[in-house]
Each structure stands twice: as structure tokens, then as C-alpha cells.
C-alpha atoms as a PDB file:
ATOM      1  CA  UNK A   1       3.918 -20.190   0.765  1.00  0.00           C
ATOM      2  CA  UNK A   2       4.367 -18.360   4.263  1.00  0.00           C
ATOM      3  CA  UNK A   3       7.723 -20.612   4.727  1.00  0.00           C
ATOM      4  CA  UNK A   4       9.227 -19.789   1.233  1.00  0.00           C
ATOM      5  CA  UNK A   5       8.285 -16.361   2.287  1.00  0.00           C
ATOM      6  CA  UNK A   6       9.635 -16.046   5.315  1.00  0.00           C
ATOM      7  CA  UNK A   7      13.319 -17.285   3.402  1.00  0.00           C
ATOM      8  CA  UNK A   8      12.776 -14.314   0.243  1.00  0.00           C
ATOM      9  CA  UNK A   9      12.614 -12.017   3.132  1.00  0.00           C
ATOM     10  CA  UNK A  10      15.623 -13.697   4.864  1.00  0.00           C
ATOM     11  CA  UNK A  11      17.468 -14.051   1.485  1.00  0.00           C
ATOM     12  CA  UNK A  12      16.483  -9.919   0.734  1.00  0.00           C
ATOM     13  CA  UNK A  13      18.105  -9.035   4.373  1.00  0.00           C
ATOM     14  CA  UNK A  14      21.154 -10.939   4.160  1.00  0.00           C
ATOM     15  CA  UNK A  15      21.776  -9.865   0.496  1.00  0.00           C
ATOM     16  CA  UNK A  16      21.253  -6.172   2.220  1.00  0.00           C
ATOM     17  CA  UNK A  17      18.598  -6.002  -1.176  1.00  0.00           C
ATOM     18  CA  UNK A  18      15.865  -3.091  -0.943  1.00  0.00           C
ATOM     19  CA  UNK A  19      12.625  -4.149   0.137  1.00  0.00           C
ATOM     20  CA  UNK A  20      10.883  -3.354  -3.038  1.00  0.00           C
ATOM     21  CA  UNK A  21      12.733  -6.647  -4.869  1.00  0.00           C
ATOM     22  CA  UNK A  22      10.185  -8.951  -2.533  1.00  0.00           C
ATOM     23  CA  UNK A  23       7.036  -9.763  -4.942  1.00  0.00           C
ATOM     24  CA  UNK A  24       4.693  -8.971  -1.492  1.00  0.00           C
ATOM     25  CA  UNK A  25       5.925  -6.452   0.016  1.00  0.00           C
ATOM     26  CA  UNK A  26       3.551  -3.562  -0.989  1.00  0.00           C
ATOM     27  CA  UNK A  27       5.214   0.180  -2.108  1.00  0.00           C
ATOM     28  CA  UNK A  28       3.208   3.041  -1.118  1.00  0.00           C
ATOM     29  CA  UNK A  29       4.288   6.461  -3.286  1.00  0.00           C
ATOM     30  CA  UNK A  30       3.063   9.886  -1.789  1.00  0.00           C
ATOM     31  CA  UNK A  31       2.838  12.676  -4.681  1.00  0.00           C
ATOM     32  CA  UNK A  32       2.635  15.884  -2.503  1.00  0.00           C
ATOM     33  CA  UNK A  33      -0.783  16.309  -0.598  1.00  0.00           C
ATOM     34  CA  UNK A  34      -2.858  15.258  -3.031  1.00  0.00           C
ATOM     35  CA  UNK A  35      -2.019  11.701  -5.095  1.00  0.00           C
ATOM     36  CA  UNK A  36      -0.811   8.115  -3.209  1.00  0.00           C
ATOM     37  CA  UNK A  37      -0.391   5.327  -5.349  1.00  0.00           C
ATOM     38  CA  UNK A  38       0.249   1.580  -3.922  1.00  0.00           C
ATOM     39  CA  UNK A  39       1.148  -1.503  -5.645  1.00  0.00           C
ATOM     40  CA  UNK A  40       1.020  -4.933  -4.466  1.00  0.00           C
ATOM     41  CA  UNK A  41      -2.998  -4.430  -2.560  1.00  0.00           C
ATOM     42  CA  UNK A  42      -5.127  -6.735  -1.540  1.00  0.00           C
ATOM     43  CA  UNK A  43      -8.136  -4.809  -2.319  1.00  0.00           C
ATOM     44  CA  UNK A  44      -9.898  -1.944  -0.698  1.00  0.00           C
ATOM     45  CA  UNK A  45     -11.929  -2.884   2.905  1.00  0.00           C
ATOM     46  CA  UNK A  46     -13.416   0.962   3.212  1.00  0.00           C
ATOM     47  CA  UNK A  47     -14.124   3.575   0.949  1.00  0.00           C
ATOM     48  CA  UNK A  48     -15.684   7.391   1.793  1.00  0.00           C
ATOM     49  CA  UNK A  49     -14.743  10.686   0.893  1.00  0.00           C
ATOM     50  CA  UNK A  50     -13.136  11.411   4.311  1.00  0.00           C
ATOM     51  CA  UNK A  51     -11.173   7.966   4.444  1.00  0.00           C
ATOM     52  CA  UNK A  52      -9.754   5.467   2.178  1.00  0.00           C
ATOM     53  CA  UNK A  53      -8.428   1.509   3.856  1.00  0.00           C
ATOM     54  CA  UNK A  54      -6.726  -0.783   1.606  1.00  0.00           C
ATOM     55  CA  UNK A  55      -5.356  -4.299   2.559  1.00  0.00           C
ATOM     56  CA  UNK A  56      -2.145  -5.678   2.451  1.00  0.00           C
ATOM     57  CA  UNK A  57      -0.379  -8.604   2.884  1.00  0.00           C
ATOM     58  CA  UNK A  58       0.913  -7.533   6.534  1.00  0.00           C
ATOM     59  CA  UNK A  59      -1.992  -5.480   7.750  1.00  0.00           C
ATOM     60  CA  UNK A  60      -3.402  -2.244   6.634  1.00  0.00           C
ATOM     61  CA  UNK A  61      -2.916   1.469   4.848  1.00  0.00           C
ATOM     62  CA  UNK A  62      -5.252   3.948   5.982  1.00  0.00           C
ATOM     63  CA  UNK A  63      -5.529   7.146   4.295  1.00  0.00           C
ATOM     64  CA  UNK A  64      -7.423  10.002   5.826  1.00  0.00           C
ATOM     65  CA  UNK A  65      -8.222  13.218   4.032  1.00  0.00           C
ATOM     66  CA  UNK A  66     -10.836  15.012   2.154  1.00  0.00           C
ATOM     67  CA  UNK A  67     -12.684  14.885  -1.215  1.00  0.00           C
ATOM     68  CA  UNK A  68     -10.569  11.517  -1.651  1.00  0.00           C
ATOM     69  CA  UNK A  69     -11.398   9.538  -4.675  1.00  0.00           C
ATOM     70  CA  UNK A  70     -10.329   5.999  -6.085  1.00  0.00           C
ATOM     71  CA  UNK A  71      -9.149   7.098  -9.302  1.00  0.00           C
ATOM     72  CA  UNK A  72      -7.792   3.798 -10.649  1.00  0.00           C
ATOM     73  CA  UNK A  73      -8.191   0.017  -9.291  1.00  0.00           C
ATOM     74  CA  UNK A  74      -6.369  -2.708 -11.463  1.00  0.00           C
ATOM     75  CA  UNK A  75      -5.184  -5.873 -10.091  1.00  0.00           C
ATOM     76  CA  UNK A  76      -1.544  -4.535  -9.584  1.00  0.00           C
ATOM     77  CA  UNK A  77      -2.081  -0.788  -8.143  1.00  0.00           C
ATOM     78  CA  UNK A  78      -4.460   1.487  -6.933  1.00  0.00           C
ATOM     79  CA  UNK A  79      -4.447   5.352  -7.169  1.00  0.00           C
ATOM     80  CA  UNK A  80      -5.918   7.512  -4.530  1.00  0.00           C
ATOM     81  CA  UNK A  81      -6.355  11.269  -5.467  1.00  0.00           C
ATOM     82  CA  UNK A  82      -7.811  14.238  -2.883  1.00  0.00           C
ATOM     83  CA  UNK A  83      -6.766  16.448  -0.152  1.00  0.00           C
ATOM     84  CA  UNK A  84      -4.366  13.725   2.009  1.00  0.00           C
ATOM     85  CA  UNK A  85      -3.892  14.323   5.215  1.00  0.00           C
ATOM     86  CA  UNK A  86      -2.400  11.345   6.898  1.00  0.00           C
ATOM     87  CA  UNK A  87      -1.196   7.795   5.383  1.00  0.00           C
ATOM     88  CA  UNK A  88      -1.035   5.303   7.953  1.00  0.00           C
ATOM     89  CA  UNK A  89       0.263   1.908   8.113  1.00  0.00           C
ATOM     90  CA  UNK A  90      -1.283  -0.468  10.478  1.00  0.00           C
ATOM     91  CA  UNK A  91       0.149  -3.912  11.192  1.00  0.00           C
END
């Protein structure tokens, strides 16, 4: 699975496709200071009110902020509601 991959993302590049297109690659959509939603998790690896980590398939999304909430988990997307101070990606 890594090698086939490795060859979408290849195939994506060279085809000068957005990144979205790729069935891993996660999408992360800020709604002003107080709503991120992200498709494409691989679940949530800490959860508090300050501080919100999901995983995905290249690392991880941190979100820092206050009175944050998980306001919808499915299998597909996750929505994070609150005061959001920082998103960060970490690979």
C-alpha cells in the first residue's frame, strides 16, 4: 500500500492535480477562530479543553485553544468547535 502510494502521489504531482484528489491526504478547513473541521483522521490521540491532537496519515494536527469541544466524530471527519488559537501540523 505505501508503494502504490508513493505512485498516486507521484501520478497527482506530475498531473500538477490538487492535493485534495489523493484518498490520504487529510484537508484541514479553518472557519474563523472558532470551528476546524478535518477529513481523512486517524482518530483523536489527546483530548482537553485547552488542546485537541488528532492523527494523520503523515504525522499530527494539534489544535490549541480554549473551551474546545469535539463536536462531531464519524469515521470520515471530525469537527472541533471553541476559541482556536493555533492549528499546527506536525510531521
Amino acid at each position: 500500500m505505501k508503494k502504490n502510494g508513493h505512485i498516486l502521489n507521484q501520478i497527482t504531482f506530475a498531473a500538477d492535480l490538487p492535493g485534495e484528489v489523493m484518498p490520504t491526504v487529510p484537508i484541514i478547513e479553518i472557519a474563523g477562530c472558532n470551528r476546524v473541521l478535518i477529513e481523512r483522521h486517524c482518530g483523536v490521540t489527546e483530548y482537553s479543553c485547552c488542546k485537541i491532537c488528532v492523527k494523520v496519515v503523515y504525522g499530527s494536527i494539534s489544535i490549541v485553544g480554549k473551551k474546545l469541544e469535539l463536536t462531531r466524530m464519524s469515521k470520515e471527519q471530525l469537527i472541533i468547535t471553541g476559541v482556536v488559537q493555533s492549528v499546527t501540523l506536525i510531521k
